[in-house]
N, C-alpha and C. Protein backbone atom coordinates (compact mmCIF):
# COMPACT_ATOMS: atom_id res chain seq x y z
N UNK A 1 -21.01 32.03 42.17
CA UNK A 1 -21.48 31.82 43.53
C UNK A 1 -22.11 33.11 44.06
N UNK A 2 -23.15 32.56 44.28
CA UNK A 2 -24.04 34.17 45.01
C UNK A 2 -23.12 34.93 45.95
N UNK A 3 -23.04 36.38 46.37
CA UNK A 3 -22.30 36.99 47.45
C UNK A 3 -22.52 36.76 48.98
N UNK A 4 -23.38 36.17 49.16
CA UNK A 4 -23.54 35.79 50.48
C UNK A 4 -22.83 34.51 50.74
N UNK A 5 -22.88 33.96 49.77
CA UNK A 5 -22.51 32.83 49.70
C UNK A 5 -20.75 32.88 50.27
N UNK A 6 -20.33 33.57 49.22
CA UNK A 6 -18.69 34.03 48.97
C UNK A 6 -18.52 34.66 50.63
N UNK A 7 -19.37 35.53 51.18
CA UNK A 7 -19.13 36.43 52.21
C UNK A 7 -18.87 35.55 53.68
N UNK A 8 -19.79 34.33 53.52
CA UNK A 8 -19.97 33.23 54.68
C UNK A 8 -18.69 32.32 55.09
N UNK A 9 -18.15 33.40 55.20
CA UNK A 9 -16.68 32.55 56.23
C UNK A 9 -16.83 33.41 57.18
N UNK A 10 -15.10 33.28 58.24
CA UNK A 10 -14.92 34.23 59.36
C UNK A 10 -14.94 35.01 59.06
N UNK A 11 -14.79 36.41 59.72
CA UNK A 11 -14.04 37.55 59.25
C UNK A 11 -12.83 37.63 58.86
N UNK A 12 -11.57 36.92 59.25
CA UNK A 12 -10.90 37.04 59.11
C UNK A 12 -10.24 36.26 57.61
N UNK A 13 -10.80 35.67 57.46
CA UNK A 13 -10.58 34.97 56.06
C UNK A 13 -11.53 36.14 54.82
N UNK A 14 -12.44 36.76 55.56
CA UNK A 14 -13.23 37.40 54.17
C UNK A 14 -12.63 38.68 54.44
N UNK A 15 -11.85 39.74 55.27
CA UNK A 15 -11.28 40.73 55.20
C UNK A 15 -10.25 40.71 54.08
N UNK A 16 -8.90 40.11 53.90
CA UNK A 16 -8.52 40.60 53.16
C UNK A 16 -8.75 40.44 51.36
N UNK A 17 -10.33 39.61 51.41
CA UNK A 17 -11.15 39.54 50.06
C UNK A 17 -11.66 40.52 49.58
N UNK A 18 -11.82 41.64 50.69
CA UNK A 18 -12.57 42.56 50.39
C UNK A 18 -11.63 43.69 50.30
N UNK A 19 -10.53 43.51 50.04
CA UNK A 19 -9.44 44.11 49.59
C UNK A 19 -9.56 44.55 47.99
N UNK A 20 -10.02 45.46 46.97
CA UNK A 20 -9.72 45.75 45.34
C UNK A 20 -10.99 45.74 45.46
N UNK A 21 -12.25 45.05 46.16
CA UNK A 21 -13.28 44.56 45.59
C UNK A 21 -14.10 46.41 45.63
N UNK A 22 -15.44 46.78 45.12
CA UNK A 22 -15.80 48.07 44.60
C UNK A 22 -17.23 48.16 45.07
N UNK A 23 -17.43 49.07 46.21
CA UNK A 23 -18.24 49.30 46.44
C UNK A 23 -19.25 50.64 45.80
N UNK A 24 -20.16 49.96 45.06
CA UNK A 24 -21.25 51.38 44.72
C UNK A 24 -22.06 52.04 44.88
N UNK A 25 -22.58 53.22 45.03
CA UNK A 25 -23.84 53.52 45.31
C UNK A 25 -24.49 54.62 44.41
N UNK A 26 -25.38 54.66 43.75
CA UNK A 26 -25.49 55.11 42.83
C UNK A 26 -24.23 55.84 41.84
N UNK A 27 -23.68 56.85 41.52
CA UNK A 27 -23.06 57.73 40.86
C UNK A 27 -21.70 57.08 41.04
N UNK A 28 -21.47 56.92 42.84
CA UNK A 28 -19.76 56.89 42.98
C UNK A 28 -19.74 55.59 43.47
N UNK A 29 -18.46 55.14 43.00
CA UNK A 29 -18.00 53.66 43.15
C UNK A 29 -16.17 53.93 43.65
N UNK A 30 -15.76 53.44 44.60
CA UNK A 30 -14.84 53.09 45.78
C UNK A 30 -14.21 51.91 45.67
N UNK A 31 -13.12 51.91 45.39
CA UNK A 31 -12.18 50.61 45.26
C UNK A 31 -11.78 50.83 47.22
N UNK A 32 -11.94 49.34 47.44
CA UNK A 32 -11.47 49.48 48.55
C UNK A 32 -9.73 49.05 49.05
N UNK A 33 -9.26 49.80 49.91
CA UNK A 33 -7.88 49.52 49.80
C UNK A 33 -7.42 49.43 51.66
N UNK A 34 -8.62 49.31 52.50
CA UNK A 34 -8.51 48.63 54.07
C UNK A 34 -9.32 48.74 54.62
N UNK A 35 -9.13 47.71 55.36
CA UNK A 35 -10.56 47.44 56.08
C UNK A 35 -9.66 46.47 57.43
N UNK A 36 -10.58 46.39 58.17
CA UNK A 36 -10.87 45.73 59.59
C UNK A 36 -12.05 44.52 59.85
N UNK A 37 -11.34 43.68 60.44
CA UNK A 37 -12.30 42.25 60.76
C UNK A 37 -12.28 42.33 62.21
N UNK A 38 -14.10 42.16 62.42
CA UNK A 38 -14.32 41.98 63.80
C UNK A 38 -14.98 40.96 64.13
N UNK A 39 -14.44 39.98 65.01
CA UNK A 39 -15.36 38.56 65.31
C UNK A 39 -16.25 38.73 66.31
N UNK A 40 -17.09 39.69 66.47
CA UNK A 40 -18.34 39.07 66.99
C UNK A 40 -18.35 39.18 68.45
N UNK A 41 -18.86 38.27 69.10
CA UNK A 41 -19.12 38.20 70.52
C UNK A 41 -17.92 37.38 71.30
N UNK A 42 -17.28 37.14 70.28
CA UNK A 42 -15.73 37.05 71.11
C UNK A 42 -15.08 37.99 71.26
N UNK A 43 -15.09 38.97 70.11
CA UNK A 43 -13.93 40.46 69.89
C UNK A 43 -14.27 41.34 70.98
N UNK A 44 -13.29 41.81 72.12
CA UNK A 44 -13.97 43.00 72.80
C UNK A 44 -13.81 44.22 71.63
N UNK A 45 -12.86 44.17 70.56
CA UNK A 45 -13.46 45.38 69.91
C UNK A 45 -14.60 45.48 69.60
N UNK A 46 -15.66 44.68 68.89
CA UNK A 46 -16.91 44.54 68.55
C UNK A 46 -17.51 44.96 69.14
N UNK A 47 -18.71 45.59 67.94
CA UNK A 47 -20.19 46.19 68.60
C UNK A 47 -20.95 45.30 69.18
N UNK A 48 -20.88 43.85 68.72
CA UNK A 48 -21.38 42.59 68.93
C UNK A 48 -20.73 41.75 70.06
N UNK A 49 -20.09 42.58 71.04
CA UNK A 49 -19.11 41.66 72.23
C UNK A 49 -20.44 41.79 73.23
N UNK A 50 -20.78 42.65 73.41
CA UNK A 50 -22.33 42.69 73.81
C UNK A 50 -23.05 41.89 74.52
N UNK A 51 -23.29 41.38 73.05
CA UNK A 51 -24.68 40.65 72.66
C UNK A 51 -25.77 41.54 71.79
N UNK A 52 -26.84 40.96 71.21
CA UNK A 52 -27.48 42.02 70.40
C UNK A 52 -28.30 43.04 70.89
N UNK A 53 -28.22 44.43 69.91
CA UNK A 53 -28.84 45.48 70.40
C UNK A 53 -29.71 45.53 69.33
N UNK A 54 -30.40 46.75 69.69
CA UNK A 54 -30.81 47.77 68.01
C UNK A 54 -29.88 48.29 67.09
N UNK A 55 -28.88 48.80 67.78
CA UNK A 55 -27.76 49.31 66.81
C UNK A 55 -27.08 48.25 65.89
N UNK A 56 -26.91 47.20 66.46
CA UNK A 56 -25.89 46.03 66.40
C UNK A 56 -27.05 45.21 65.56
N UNK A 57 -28.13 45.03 65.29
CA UNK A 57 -28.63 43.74 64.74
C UNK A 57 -28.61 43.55 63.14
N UNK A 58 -28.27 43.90 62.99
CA UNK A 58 -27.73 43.94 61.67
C UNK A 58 -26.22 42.66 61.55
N UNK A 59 -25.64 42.59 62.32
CA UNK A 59 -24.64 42.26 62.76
C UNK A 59 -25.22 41.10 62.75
N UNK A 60 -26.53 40.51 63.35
CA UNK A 60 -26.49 39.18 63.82
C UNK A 60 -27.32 38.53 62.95
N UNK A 61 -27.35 38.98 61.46
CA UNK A 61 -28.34 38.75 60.30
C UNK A 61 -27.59 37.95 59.70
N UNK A 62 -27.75 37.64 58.06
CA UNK A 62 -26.70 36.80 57.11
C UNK A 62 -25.67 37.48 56.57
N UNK A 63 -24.78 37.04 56.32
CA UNK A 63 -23.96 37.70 55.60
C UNK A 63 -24.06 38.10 54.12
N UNK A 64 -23.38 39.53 53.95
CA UNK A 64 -23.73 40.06 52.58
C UNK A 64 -24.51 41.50 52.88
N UNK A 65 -24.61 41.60 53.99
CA UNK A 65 -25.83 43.06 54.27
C UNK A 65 -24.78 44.31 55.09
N UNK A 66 -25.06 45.61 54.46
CA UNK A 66 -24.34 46.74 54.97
C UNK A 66 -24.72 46.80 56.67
N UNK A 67 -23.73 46.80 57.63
CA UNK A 67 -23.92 47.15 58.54
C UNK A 67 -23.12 48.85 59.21
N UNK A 68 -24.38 49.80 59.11
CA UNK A 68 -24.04 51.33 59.63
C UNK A 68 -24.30 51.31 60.60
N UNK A 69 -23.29 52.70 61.36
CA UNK A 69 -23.20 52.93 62.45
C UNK A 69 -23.09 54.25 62.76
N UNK A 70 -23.20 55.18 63.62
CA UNK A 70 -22.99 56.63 63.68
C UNK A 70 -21.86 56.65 64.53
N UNK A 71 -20.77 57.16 64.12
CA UNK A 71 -19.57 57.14 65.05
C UNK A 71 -18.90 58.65 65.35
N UNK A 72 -18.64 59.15 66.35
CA UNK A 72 -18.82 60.06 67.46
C UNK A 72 -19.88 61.17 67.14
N UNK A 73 -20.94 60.58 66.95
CA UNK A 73 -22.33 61.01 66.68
C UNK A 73 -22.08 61.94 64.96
N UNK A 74 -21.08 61.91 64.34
CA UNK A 74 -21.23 62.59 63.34
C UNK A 74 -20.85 61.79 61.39
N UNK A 75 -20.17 60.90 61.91
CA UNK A 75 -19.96 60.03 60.68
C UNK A 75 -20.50 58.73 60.39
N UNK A 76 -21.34 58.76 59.01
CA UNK A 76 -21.86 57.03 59.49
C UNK A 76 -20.50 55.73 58.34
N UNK A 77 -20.24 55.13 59.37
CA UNK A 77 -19.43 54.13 59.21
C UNK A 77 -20.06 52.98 58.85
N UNK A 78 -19.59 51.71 57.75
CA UNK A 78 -20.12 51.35 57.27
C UNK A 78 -19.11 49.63 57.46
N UNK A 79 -19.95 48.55 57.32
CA UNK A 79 -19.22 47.41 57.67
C UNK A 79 -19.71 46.71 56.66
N UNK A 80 -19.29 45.33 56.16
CA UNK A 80 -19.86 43.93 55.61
C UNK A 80 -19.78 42.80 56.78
N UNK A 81 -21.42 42.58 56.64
CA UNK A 81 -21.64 41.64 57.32
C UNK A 81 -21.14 40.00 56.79
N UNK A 82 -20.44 39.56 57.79
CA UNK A 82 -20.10 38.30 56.87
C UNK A 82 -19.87 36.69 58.14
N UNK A 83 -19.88 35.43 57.87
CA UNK A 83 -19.91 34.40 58.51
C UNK A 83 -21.41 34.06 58.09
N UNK A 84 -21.43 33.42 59.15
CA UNK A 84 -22.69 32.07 58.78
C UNK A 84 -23.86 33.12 59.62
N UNK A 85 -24.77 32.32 59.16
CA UNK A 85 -25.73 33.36 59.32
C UNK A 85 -25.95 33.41 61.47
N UNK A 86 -26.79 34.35 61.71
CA UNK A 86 -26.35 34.38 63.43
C UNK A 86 -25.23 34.35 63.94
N UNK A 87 -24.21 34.17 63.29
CA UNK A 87 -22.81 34.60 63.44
C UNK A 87 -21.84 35.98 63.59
N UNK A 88 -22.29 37.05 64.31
CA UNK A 88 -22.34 38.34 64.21
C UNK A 88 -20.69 38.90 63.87
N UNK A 89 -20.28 38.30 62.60
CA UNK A 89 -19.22 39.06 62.24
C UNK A 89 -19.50 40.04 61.27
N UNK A 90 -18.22 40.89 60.77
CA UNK A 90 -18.23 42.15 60.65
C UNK A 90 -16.88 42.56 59.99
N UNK A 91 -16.43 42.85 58.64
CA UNK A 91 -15.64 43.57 58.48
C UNK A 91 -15.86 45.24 57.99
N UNK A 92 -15.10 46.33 59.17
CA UNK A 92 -15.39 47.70 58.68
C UNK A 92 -14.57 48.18 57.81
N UNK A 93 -15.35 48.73 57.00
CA UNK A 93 -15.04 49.87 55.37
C UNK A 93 -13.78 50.79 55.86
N UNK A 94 -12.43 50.56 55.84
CA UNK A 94 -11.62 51.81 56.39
C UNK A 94 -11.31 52.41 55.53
N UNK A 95 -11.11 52.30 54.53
CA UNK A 95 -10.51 53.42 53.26
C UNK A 95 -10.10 52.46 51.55
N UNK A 96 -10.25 53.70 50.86
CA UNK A 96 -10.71 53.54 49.88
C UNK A 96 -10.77 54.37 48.09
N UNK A 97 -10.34 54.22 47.12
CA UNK A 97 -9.89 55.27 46.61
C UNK A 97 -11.33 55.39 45.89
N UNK A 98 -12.12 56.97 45.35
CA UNK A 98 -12.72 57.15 44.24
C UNK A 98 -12.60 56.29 43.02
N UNK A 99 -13.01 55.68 42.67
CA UNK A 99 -13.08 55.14 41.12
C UNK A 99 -13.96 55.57 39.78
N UNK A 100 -14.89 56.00 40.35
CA UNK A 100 -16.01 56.64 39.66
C UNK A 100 -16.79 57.27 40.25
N UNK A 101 -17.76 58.45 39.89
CA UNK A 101 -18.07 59.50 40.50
C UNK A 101 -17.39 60.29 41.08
N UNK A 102 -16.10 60.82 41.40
CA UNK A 102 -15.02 61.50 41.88
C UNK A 102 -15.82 63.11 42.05
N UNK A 103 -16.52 63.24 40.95
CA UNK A 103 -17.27 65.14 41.05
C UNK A 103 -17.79 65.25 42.08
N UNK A 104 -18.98 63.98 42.39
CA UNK A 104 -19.73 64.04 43.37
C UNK A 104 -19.43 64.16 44.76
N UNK A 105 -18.47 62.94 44.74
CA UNK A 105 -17.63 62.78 46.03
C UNK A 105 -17.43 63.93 46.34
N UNK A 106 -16.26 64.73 45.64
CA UNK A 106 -15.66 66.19 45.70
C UNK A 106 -16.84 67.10 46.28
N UNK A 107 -18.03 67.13 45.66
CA UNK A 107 -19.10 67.62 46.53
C UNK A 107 -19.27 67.63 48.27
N UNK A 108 -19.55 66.05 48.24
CA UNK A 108 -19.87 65.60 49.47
C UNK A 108 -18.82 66.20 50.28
N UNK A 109 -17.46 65.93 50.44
CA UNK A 109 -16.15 65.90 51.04
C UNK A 109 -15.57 67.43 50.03
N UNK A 110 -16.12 68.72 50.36
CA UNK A 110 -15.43 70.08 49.40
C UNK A 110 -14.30 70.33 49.98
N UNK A 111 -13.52 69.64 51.17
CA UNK A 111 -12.27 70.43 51.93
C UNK A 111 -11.44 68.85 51.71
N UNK A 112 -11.64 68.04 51.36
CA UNK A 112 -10.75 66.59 50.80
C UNK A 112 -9.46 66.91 49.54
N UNK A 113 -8.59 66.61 50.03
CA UNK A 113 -8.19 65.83 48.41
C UNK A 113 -8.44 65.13 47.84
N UNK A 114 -8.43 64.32 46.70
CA UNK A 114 -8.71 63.33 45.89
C UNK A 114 -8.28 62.01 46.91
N UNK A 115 -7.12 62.13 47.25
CA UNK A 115 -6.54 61.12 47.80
C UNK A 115 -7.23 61.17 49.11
N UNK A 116 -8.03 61.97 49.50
CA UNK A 116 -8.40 61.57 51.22
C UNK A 116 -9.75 61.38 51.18
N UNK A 117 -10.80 61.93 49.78
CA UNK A 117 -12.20 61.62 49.59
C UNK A 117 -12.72 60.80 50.73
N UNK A 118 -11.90 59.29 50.47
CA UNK A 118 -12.40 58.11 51.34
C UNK A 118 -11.50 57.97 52.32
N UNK A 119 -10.58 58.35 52.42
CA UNK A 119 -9.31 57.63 53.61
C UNK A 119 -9.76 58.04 55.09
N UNK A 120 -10.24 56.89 55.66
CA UNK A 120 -10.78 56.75 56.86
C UNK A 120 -12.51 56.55 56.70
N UNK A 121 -12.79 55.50 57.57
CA UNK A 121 -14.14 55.10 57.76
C UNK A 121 -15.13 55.88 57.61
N UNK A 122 -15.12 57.68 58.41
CA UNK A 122 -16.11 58.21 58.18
C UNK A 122 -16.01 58.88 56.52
N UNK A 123 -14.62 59.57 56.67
CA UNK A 123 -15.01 59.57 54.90
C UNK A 123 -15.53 58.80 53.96
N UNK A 124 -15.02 57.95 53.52
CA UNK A 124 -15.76 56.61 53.43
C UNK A 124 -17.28 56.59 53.26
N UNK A 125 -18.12 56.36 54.29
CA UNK A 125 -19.10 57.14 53.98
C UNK A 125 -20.10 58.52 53.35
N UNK A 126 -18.95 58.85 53.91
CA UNK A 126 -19.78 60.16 53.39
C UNK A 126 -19.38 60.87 51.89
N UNK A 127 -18.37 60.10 51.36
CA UNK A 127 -17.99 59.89 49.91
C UNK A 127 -19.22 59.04 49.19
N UNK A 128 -20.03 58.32 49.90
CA UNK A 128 -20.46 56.57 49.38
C UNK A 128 -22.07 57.80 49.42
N UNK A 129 -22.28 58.66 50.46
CA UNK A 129 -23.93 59.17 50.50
C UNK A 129 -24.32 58.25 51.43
N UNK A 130 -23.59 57.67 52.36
CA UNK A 130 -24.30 57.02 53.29
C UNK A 130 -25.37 57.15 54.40
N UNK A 131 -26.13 56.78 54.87
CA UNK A 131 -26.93 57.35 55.74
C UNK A 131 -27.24 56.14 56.80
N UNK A 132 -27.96 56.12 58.05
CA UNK A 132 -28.29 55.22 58.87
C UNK A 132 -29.32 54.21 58.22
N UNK A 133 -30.26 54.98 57.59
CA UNK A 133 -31.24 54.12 56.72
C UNK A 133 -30.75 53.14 55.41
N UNK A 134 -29.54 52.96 55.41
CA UNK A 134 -28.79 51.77 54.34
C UNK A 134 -28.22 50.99 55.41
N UNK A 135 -28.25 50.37 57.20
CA UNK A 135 -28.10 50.27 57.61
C UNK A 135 -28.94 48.82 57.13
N UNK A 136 -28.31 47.78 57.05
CA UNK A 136 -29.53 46.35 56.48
C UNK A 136 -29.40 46.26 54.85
N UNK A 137 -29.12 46.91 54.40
CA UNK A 137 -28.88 46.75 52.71
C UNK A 137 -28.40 45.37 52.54
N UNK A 138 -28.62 44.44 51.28
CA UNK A 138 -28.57 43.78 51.08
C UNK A 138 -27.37 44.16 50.02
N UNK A 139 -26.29 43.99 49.83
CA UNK A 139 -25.25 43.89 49.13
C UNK A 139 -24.88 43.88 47.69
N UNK A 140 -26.26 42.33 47.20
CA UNK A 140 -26.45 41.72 46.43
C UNK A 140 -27.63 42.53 45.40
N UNK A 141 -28.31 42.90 46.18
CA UNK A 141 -29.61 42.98 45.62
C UNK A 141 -29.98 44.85 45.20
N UNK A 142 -29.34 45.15 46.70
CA UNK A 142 -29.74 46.72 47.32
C UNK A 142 -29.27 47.23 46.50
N UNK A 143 -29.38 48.62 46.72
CA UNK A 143 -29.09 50.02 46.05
C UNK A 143 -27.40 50.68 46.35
N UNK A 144 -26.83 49.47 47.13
CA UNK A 144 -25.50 49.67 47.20
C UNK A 144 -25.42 48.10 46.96
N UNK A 145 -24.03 48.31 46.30
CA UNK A 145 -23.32 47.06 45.52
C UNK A 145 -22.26 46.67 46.00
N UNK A 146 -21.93 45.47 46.55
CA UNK A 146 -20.27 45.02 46.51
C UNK A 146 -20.43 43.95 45.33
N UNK A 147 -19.08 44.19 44.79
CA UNK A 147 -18.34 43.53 43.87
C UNK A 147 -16.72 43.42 44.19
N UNK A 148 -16.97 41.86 44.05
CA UNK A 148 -15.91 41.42 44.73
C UNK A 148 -14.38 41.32 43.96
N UNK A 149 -13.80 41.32 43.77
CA UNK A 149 -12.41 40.70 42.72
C UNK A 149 -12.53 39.59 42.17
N UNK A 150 -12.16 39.24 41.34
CA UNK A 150 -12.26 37.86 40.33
C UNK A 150 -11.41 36.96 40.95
N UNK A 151 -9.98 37.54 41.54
CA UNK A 151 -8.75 36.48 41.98
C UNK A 151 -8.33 37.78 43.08
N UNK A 152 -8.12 37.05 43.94
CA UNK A 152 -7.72 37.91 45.86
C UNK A 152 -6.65 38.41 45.54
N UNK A 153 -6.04 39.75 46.17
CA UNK A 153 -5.19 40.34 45.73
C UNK A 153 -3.81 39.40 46.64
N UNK A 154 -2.93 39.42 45.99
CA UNK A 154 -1.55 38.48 47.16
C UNK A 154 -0.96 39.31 47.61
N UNK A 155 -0.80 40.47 47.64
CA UNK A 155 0.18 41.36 48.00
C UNK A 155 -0.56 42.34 48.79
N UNK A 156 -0.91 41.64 50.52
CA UNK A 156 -1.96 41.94 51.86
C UNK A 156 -0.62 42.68 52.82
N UNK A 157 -1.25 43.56 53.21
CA UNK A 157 -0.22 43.71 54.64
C UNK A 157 -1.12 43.70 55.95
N UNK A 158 -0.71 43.11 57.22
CA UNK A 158 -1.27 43.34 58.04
C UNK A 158 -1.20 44.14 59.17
N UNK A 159 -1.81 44.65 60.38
CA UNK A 159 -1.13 45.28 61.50
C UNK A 159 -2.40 45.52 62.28
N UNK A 160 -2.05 46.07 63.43
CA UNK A 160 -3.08 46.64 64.71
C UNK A 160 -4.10 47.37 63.88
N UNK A 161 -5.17 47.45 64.98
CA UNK A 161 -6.72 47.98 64.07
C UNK A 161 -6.33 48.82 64.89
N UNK A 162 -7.15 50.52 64.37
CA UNK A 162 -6.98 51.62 64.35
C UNK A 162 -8.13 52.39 65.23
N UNK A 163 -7.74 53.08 66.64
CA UNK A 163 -9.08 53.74 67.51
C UNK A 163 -9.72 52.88 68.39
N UNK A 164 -9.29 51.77 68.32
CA UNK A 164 -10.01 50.79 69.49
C UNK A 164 -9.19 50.76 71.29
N UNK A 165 -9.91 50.89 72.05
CA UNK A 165 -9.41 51.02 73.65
C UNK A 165 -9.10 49.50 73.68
N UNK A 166 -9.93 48.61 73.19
CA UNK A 166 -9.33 47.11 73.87
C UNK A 166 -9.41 46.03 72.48
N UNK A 167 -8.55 45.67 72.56
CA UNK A 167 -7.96 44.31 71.63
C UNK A 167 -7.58 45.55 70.32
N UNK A 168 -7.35 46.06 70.71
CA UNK A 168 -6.19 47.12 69.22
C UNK A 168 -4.84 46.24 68.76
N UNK A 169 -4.50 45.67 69.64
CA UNK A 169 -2.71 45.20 69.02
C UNK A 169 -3.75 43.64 68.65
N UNK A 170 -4.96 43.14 67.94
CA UNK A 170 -4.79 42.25 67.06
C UNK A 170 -4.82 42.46 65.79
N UNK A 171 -3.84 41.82 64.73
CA UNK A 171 -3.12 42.45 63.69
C UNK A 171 -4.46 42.08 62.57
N UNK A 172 -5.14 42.56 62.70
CA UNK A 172 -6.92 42.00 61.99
C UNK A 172 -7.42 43.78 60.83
N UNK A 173 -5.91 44.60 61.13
CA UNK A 173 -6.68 45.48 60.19
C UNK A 173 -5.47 45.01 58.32
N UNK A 174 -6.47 44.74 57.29
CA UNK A 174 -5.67 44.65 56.43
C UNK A 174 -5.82 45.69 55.75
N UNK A 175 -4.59 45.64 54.30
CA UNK A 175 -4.29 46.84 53.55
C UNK A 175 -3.90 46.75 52.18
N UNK A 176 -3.68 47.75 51.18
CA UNK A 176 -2.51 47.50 50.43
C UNK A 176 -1.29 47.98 50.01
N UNK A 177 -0.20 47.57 50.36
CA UNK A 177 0.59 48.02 50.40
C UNK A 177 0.78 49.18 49.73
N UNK A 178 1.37 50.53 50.08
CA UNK A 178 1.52 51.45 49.23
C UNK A 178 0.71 52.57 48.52
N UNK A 179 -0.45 52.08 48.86
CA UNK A 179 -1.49 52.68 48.37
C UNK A 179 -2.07 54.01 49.19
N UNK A 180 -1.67 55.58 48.29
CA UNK A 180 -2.08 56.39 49.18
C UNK A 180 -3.41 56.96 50.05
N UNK A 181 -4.23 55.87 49.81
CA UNK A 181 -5.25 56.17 50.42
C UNK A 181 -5.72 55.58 51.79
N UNK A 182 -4.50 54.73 52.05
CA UNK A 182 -4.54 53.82 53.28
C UNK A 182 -4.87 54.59 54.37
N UNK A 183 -5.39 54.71 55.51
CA UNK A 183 -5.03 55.43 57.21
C UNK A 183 -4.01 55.03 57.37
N UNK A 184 -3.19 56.61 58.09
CA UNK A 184 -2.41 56.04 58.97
C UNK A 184 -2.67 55.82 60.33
N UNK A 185 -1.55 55.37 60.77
CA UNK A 185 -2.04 54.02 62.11
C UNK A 185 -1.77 55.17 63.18
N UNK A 186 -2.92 55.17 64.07
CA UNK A 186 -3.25 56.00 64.77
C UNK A 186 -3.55 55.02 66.84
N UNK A 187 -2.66 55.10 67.44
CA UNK A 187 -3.16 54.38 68.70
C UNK A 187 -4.40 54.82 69.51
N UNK A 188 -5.48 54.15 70.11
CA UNK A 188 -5.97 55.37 70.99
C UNK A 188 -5.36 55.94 72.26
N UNK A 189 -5.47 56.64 72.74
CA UNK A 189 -5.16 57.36 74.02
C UNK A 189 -5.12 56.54 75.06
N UNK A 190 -6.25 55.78 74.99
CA UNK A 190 -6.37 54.66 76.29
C UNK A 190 -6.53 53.52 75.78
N UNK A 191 -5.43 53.01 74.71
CA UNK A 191 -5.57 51.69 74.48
C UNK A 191 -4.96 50.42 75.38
N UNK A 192 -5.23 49.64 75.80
CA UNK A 192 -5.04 48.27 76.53
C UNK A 192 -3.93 47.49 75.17
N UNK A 193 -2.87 46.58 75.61
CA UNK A 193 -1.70 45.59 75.55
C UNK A 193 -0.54 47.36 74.60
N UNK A 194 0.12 45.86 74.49
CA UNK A 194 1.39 46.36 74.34
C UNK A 194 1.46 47.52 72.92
N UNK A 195 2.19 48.27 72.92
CA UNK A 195 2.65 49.45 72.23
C UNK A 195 3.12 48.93 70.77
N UNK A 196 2.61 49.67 69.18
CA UNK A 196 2.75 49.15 68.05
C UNK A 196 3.31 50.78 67.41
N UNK A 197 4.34 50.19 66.34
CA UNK A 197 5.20 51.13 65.29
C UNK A 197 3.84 51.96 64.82
């Protein structure tokens, strides 16, 4: 089944798919080990609660295409676009271990450990060589690759998404258990509902 194909559910059903699955870009390739699902123009977390921008349209394309972002003007963060097409969902890249290319990475990220290369969204990127201009990549086709898992991993944990002021306590960020490259769970300062472990 083509990847767009596979990608065209909610977010929340294709987040924890994209759990093991390996993102590449040239040299270095990233097992992913958490990520975050954002629905769109319902989610007030979403870039897409909105409605569409320039930044955001990417978001409101088909699913299967990299959606970047510049986040506190210095890291570009990186999402899979996914649902039906005009459907502006979104799961973001949170962390992730080296799998291949590890030298390079080590380049990119010279003050990282191995274990933190990717751990957290902007690393993540900037492990991957990301830039604003892969912002629309096609998944399938582009010069960055997802590859998905053969069989979904069963052993998901869930909890509050990480840095968001409003809708943080919905339990939409997944993980894998144990795995040291996870984030830890960080509240924001001025987050809205109730208080999480």
């Amino acid at each position: 089944m083509p990847l767009a194909e596979q990608l065209a559910a909610p977010p929340l059903e294709v987040a924890p798919r994209l759990l093991g699955a390996v993102v590449r870009h040239g040299d270095v390739a990233i097992r992913l080990t958490e990520v975050e699902a954002y629905a769109g123009v319902t989610d007030p977390g979403s870039h897409a609660y909105g409605g569409r921008t320039r930044r955001n349209a990417t978001m409101f394309g088909p699913a299967g295409r990299l959606y970047c972002y510049l986040s506190h003007g210095i890291h570009i963060c990186a999402n899979v676009t996914v649902g039906e097409e005009f459907g502006p969902g979104a799961v973001l890249l949170r962390a992730g271990e080296v799998v291949e290319g590890l030298d390079l990475a080590r380049v990119r990220r010279p003050r990282s450990s191995d274990r933190d290369l990717a751990r957290g969204p902007g690393r993540l990127g900037q492990a991957l060589g990301l830039t604003l201009g892969h912002d629309g990549t096609d998944l399938a086709t582009g010069e960055i690759r997802l590859e998905l898992p053969d069989v979904p991993l069963a052993d998901v944990a869930t909890g509050p998404r990480i840095g968001l002021r409003r809708a943080s306590e919905r339990p939409w960020r997944f993980w894998i258990p144990g795995d040291p490259s996870v984030s830890a769970y960080r509240r924001h300062p001025r987050a809205e509902g109730p208080e999480h472990p």
